[in-house]
Protein backbone atom coordinates (compact mmCIF):
# COMPACT_ATOMS: atom_id res chain seq x y z
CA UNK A 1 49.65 121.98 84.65
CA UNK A 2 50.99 121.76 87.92
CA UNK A 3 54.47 122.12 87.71
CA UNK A 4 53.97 125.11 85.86
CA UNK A 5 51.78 126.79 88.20
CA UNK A 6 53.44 126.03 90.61
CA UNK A 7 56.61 128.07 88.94
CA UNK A 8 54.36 130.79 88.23
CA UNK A 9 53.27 130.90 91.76
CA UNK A 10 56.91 130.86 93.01
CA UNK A 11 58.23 133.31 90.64
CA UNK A 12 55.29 135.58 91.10
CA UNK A 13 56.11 135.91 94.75
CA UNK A 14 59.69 136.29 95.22
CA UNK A 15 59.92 137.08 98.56
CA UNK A 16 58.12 134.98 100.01
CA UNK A 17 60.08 131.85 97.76
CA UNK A 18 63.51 133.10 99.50
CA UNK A 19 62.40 133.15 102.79
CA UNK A 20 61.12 129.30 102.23
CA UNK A 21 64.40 128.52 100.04
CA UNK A 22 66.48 130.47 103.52
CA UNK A 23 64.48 127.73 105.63
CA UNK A 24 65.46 124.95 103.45
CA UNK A 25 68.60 125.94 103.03
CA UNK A 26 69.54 126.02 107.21
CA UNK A 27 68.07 122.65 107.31
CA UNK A 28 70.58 121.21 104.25
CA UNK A 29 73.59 123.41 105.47
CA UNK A 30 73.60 122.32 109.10
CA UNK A 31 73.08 118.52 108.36
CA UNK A 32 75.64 118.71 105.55
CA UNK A 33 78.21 120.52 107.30
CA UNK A 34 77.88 119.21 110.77
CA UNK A 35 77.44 115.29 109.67
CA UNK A 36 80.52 116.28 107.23
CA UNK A 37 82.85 117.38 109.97
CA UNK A 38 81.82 114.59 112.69
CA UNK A 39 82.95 112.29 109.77
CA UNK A 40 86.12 113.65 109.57
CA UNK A 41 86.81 113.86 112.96
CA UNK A 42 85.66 110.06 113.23
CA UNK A 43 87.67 109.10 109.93
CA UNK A 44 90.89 111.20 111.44
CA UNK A 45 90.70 109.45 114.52
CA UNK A 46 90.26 105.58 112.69
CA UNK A 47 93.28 106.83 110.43
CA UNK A 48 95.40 107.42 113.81
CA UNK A 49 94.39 104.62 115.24
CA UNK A 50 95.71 102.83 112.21
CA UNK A 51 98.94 104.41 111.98
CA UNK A 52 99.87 103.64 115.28
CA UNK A 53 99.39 100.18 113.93
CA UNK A 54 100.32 98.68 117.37
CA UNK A 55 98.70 96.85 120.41
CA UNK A 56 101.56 98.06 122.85
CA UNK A 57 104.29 100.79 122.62
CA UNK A 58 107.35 100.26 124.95
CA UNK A 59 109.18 103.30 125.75
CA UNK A 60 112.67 104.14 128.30
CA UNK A 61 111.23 104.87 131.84
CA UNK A 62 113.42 107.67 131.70
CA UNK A 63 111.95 108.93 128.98
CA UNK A 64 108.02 109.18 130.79
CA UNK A 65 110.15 111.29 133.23
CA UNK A 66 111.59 113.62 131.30
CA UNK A 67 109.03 113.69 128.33
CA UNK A 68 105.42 113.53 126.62
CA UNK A 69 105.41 110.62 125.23
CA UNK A 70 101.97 110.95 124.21
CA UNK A 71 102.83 114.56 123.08
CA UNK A 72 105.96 113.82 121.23
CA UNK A 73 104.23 111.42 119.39
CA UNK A 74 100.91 112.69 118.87
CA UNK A 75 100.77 116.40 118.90
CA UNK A 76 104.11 116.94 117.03
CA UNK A 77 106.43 118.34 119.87
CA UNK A 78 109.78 116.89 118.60
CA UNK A 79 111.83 114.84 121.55
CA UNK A 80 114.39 111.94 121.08
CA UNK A 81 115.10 109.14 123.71
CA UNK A 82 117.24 106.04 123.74
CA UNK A 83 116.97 102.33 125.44
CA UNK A 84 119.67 99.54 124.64
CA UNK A 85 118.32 97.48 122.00
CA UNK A 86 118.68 94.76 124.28
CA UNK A 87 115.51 95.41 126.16
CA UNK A 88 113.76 95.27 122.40
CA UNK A 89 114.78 91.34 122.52
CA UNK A 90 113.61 90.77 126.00
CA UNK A 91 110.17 92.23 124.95
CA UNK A 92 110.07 90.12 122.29
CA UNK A 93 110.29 86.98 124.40
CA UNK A 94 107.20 87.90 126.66
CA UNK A 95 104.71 85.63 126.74
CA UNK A 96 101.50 87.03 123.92
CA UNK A 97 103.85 88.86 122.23
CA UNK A 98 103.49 88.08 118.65
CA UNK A 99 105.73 90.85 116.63
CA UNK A 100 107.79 93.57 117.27
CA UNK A 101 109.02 96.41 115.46
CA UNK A 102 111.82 98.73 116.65
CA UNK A 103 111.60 102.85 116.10
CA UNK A 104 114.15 105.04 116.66
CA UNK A 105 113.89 108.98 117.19
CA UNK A 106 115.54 112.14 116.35
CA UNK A 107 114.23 115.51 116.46
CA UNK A 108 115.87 118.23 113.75
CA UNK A 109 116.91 121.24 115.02
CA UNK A 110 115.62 125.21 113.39
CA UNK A 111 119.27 125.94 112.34
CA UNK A 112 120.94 125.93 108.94
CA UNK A 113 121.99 122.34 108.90
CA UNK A 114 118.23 121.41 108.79
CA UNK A 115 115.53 121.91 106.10
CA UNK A 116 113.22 122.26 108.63
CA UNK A 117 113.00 121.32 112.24
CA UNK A 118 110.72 117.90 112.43
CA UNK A 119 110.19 115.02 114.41
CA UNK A 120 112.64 112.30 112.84
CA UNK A 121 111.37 108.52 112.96
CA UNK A 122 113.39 105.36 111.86
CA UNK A 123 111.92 102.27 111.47
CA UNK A 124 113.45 98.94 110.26
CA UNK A 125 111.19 98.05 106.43
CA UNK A 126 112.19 94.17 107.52
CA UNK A 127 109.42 93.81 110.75
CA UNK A 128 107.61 97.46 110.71
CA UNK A 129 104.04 97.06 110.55
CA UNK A 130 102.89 100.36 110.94
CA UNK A 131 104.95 102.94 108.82
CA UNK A 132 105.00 100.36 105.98
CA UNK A 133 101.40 99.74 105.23
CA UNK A 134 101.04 103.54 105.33
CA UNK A 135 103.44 104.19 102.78
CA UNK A 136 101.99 101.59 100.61
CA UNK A 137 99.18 103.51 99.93
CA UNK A 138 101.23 106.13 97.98
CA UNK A 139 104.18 104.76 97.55
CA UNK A 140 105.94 100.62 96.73
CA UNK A 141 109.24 101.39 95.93
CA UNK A 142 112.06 100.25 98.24
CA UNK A 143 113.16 102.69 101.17
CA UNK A 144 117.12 103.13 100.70
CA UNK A 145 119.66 104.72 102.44
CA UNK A 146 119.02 108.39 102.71
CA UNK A 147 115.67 108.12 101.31
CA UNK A 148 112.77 109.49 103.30
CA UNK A 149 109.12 109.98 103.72
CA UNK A 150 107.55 113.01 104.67
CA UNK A 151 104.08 113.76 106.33
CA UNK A 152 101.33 115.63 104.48
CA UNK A 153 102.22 118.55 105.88
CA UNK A 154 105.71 118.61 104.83
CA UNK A 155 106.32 121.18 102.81
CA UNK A 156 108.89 119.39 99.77
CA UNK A 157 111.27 121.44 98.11
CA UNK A 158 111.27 121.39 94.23
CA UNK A 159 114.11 119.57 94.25
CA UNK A 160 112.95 116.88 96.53
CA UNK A 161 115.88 117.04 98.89
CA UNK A 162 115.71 117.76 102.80
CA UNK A 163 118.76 118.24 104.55
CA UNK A 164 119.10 117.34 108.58
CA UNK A 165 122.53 118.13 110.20
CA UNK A 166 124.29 118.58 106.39
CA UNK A 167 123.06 115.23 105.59
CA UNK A 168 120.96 115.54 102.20
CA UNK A 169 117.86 112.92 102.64
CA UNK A 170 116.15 112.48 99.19
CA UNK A 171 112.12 112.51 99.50
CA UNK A 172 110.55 109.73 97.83
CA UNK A 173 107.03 109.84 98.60
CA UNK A 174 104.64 111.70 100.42
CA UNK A 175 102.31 110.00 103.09
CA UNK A 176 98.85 110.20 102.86
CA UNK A 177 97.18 112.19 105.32
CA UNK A 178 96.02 111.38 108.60
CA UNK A 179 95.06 114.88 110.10
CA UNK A 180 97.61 113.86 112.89
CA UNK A 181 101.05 114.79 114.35
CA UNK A 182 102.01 112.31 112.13
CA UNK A 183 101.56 114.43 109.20
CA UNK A 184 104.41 116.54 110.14
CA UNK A 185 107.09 114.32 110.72
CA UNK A 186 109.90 112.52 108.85
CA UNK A 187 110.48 109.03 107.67
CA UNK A 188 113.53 106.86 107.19
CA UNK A 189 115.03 103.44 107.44
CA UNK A 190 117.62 102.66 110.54
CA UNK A 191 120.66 102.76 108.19
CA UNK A 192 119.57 106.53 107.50
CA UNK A 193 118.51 107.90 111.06
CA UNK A 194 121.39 106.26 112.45
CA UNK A 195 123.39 108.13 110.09
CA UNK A 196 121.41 111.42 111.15
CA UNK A 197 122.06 110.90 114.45
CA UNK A 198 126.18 110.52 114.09
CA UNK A 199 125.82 113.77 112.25
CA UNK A 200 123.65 115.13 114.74
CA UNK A 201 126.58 114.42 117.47
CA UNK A 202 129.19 115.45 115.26
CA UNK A 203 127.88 118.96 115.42
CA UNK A 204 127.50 118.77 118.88
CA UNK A 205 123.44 118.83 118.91
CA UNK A 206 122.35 115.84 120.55
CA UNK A 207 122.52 115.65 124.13
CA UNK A 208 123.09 111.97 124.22
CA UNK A 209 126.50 112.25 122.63
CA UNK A 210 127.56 109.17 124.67
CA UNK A 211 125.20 106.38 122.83
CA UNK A 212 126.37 104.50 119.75
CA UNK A 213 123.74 104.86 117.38
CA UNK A 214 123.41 101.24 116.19
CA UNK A 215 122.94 99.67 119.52
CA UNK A 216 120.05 101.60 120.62
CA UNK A 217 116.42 102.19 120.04
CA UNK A 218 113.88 104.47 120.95
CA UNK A 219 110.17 102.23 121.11
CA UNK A 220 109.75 99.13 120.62
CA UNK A 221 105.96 98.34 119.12
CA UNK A 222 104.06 95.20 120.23
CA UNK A 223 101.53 93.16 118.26
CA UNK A 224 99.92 90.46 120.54
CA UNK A 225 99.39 87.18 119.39
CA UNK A 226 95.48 86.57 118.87
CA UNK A 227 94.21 84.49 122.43
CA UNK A 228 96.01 87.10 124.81
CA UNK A 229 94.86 90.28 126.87
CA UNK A 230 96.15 93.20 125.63
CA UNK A 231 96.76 94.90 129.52
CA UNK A 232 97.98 91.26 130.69
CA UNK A 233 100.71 91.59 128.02
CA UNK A 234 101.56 95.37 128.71
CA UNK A 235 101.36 94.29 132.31
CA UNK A 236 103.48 91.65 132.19
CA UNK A 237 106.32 93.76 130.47
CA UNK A 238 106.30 96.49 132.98
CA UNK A 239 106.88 93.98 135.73
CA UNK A 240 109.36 91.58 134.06
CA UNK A 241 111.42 94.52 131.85
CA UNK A 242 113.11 96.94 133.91
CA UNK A 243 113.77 100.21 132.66
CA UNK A 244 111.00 100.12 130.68
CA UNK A 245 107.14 101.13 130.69
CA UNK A 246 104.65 99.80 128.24
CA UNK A 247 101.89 101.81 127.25
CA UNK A 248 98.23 100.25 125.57
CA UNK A 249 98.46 102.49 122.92
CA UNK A 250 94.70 102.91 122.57
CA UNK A 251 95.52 104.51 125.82
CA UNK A 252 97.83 107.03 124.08
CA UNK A 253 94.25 108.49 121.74
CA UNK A 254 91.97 108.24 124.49
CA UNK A 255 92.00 111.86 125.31
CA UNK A 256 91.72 112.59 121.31
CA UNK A 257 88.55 110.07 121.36
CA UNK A 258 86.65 111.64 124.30
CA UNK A 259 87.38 115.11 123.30
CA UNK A 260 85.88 114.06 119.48
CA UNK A 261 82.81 112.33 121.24
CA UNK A 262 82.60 115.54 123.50
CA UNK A 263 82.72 117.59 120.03
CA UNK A 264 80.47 115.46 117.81
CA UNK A 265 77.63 115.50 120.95
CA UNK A 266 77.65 119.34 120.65
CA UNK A 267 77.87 119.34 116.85
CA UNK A 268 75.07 116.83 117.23
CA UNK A 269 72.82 119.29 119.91
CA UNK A 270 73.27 121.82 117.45
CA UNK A 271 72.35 119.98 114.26
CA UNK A 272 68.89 119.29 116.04
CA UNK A 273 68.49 122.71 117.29
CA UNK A 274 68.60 124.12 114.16
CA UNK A 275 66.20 121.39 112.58
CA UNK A 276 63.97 122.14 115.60
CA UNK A 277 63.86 125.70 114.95
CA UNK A 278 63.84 125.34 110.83
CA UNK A 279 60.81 123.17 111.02
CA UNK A 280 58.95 125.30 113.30
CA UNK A 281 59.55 128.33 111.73
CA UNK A 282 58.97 126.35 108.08
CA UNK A 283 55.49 125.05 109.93
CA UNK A 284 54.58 128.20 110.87
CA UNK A 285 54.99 130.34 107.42
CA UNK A 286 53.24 127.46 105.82
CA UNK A 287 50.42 127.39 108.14
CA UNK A 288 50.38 131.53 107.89
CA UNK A 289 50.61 131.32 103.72
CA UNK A 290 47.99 128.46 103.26
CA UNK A 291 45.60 131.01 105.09
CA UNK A 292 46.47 133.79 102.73
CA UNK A 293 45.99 131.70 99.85
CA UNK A 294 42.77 130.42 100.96
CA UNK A 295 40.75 132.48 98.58
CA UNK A 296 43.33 131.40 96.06
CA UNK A 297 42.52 128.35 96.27
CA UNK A 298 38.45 128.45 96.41
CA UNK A 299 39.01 129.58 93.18
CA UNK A 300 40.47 127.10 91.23
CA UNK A 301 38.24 124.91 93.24
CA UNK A 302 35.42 126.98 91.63
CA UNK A 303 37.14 126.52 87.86
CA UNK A 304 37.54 123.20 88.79
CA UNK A 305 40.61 122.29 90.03
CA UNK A 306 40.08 118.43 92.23
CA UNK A 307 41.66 118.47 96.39
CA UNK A 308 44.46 116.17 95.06
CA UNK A 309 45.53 118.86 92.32
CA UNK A 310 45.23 121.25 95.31
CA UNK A 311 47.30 119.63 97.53
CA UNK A 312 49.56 118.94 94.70
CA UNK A 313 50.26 122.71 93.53
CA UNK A 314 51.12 122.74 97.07
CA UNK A 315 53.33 119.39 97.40
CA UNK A 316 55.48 120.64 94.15
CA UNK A 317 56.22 124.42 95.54
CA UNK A 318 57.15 122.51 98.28
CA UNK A 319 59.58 120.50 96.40
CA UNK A 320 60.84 123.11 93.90
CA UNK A 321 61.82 125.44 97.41
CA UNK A 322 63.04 122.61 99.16
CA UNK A 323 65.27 121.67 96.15
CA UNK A 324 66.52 124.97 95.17
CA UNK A 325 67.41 125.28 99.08
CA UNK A 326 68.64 122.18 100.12
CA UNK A 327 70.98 122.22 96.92
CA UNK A 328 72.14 125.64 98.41
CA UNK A 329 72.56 124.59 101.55
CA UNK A 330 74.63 121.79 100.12
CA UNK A 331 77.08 123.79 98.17
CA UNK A 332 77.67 126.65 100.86
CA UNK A 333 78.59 124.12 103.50
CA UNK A 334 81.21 122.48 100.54
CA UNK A 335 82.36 125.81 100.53
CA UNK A 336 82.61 126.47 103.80
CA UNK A 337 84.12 123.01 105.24
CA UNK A 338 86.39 121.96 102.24
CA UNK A 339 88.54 125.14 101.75
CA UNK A 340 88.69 125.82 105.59
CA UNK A 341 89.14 122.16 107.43
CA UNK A 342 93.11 122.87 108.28
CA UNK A 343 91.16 125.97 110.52
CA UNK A 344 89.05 123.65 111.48
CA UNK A 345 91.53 121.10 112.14
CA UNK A 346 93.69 123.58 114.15
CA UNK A 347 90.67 124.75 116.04
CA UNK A 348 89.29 121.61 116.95
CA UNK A 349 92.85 120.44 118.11
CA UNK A 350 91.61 116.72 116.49
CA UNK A 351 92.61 114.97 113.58
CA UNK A 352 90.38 115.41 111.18
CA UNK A 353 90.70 114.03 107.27
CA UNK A 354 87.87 114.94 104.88
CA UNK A 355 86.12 111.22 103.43
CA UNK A 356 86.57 110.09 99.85
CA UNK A 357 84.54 111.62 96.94
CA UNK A 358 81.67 108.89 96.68
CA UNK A 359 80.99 109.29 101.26
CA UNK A 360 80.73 112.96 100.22
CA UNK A 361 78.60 112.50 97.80
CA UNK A 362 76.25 110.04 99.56
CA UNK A 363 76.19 112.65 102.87
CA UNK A 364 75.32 115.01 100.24
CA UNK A 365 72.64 113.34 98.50
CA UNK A 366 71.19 111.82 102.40
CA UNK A 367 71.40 115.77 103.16
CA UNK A 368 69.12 116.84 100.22
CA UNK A 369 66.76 113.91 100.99
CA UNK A 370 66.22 114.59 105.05
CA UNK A 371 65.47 118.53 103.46
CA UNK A 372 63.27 117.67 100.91
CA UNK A 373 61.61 114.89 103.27
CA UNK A 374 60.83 117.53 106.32
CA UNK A 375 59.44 119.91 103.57
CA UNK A 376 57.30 117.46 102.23
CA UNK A 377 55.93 116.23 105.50
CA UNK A 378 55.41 119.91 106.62
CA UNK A 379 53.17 120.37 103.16
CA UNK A 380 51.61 117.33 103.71
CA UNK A 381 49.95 118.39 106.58
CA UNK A 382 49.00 121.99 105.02
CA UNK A 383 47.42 119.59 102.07
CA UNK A 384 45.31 117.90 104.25
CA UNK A 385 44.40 120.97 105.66
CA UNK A 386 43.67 122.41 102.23
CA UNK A 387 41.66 119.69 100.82
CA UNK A 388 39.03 120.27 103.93
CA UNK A 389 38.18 123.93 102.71
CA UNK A 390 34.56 125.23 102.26
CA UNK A 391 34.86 126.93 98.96
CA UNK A 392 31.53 128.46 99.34
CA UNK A 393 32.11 130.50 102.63
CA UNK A 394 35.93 131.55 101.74
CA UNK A 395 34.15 133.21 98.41
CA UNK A 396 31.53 134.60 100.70
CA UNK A 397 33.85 135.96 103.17
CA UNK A 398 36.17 137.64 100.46
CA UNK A 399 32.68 139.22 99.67
């Protein structure tokens, strides 16, 4: 009997259901959206952190001169720099050091010898431990000469061939995404960027034409061995490897993790606003439409109707509005952060990479229930309030 006076009541007063199902709606959409997006941000950032895949990243000292380093790398601003691959070995004899992996750079060039001008990256498959367990994820093939990957955001021709200085490179996978600079660069083994790089000179676009491309690198990346400081190690490099500077490279994201705590403080202020505001509003209609209905209610007291199937009719309105709403709420935030999170991305100026299915669905689901929950703690209190009315002098007054 309840349930389905309770529809009659809602469907008998339409406007006043959508301005309850608006409230409800606010409260679903701005936890939804806002917990949705400080998740991505927080999952982009873990995903960087990861794909650096490093302790320590040793660069030229002339490059920290003359480039970004944290730029080149993270914000996609292509750049190429060289160190004799006799400092890699020296590195690799430092005390704590437990691994190293060398990288070597090239940057294409927007000119008709090149698909498309991109951040070029070598790495050698036998000790990389950071481009590797990336490209596991989509791909377990081997990594030949003139095969490359390619960054989420690389756009792949149909043919799956990019071409850098006339070279044709032959894509064989495509990198999951990591809402990074990362996800617009390209992938190759030595054999091939050294390769790239001859052509590169050939052509006359490489202003280190002096450098034989097998006998340099560009970075060398440092794992430390499990006892050992990370800044000891980096510090001991910088003062026992000239011509080099070693970088923590949780250094490299700190800007990118204070500007996403900065971000998800403000998305967090402005979740709570908007709950503040929701509920008070939501308190106040309630309060204002229990005291309409009061008559309403004297009377089914009158035919007979108990305080707990009072406070009930008003518990399950509460629930069907709440619902409807929060499910709304729900869905126009899906809307609103799926189809638009590169603008949000770009925007932002983070990395941000939406979570798997089943985290979506359990932020939607813990969405509907904080809705539902405020709604039914807001009725609560109007029930309460309900069950102490004297049906006598509410018929009298009506009189």
């Amino acid at each position: 009997m309840i349930g389905k006076l309770s529809l009659k009541n809602l469907a008998g007063k339409p406007g006043r259901t959508a301005a309850m199902v608006l409230l409800a709606m606010f409260l679903s959409f701005s936890i939804f959206a806002g917990s949705l997006t400080v998740l991505s941000l927080q999952q982009g950032l873990n995903g960087l952190e990861a794909r650096l895949g490093a302790d320590i990243i040793v660069v030229p000292y002339e490059a920290t001169t003359k480039f970004d380093v944290k730029s080149m790398l993270l914000q996609g601003n292509p750049g190429y720099f060289y160190l004799n691959r006799s400092f890699a070995d020296k590195v690799a004899t430092r005390p704590g050091v437990e691994a190293t992996s060398c990288q070597l750079y090239l940057a294409s060039v927007s000119a008709g010898c090149c698909s498309v001008a991109v951040q070029l990256i070598g790495f050698d498959p036998e000790s990389d431990f950071t481009i590797l367990p990336w490209a596991q994820e989509t791909y377990h093939g081997e990594i030949g000469f003139g095969d490359v990957l390619v960054g989420s955001d690389i756009s792949v021709p149909t043919d799956g061939v990019l071409r850098f200085f006339d070279v044709d490179c032959r894509v064989v996978a495509q990198l999951a995404k990591t809402g990074s600079a990362l996800d617009t660069a390209v992938y190759a083994n030595m054999e091939t960027i050294q390769a790239l790089i001859e052509a590169s000179q050939a052509k006359g676009l490489n202003q280190y034409n002096d450098i034989s491309a097998d006998e340099v690198v560009s970075s060398v990346l440092v794992r430390v061995a499990e006892g050992y400081d990370v800044e000891s190690v980096k510090n001991d490099i910088n003062l026992h490897v000239r011509k080099v500077v070693a970088v923590r490279a949780s250094n490299m994201i700190s800007t990118i993790a204070d500007n996403l705590t900065g971000v998800s403080r403000l998305i967090g202020a402005f979740i709570a606003a908007i709950w503040v505001l929701s509920l008070v509003i939501m308190m106040i209609a309630l309060t204002m439409l229990m005291n309409e209905r009061r008559r309403e209610f004297a009377i089914l007291r009158v035919m007979g109707a108990s305080r707990r199937k009072l406070a009930g009719l008003v518990m399950a309105e509460s629930a069907l509005t709440n619902l409807l709403g929060g499910a709304a709420g729900v869905a126009l935030a899906a809307l609103v952060v799926f189809p638009f999170s590169g603008v949000i991305e770009a925007r932002l100026g983070l990395p941000f990479v939406l979570p798997g299915g089943g985290r979506v669905l359990a932020l939607a689901l813990g969405s509907l229930a904080a809705c539902l929950a405020a709604g039914a703690a807001i009725s609560a209190v109007c029930a309460a309030r309900i069950s102490r009315i004297d049906t006598s002098l509410i018929l009298r007054e009506g009189n």
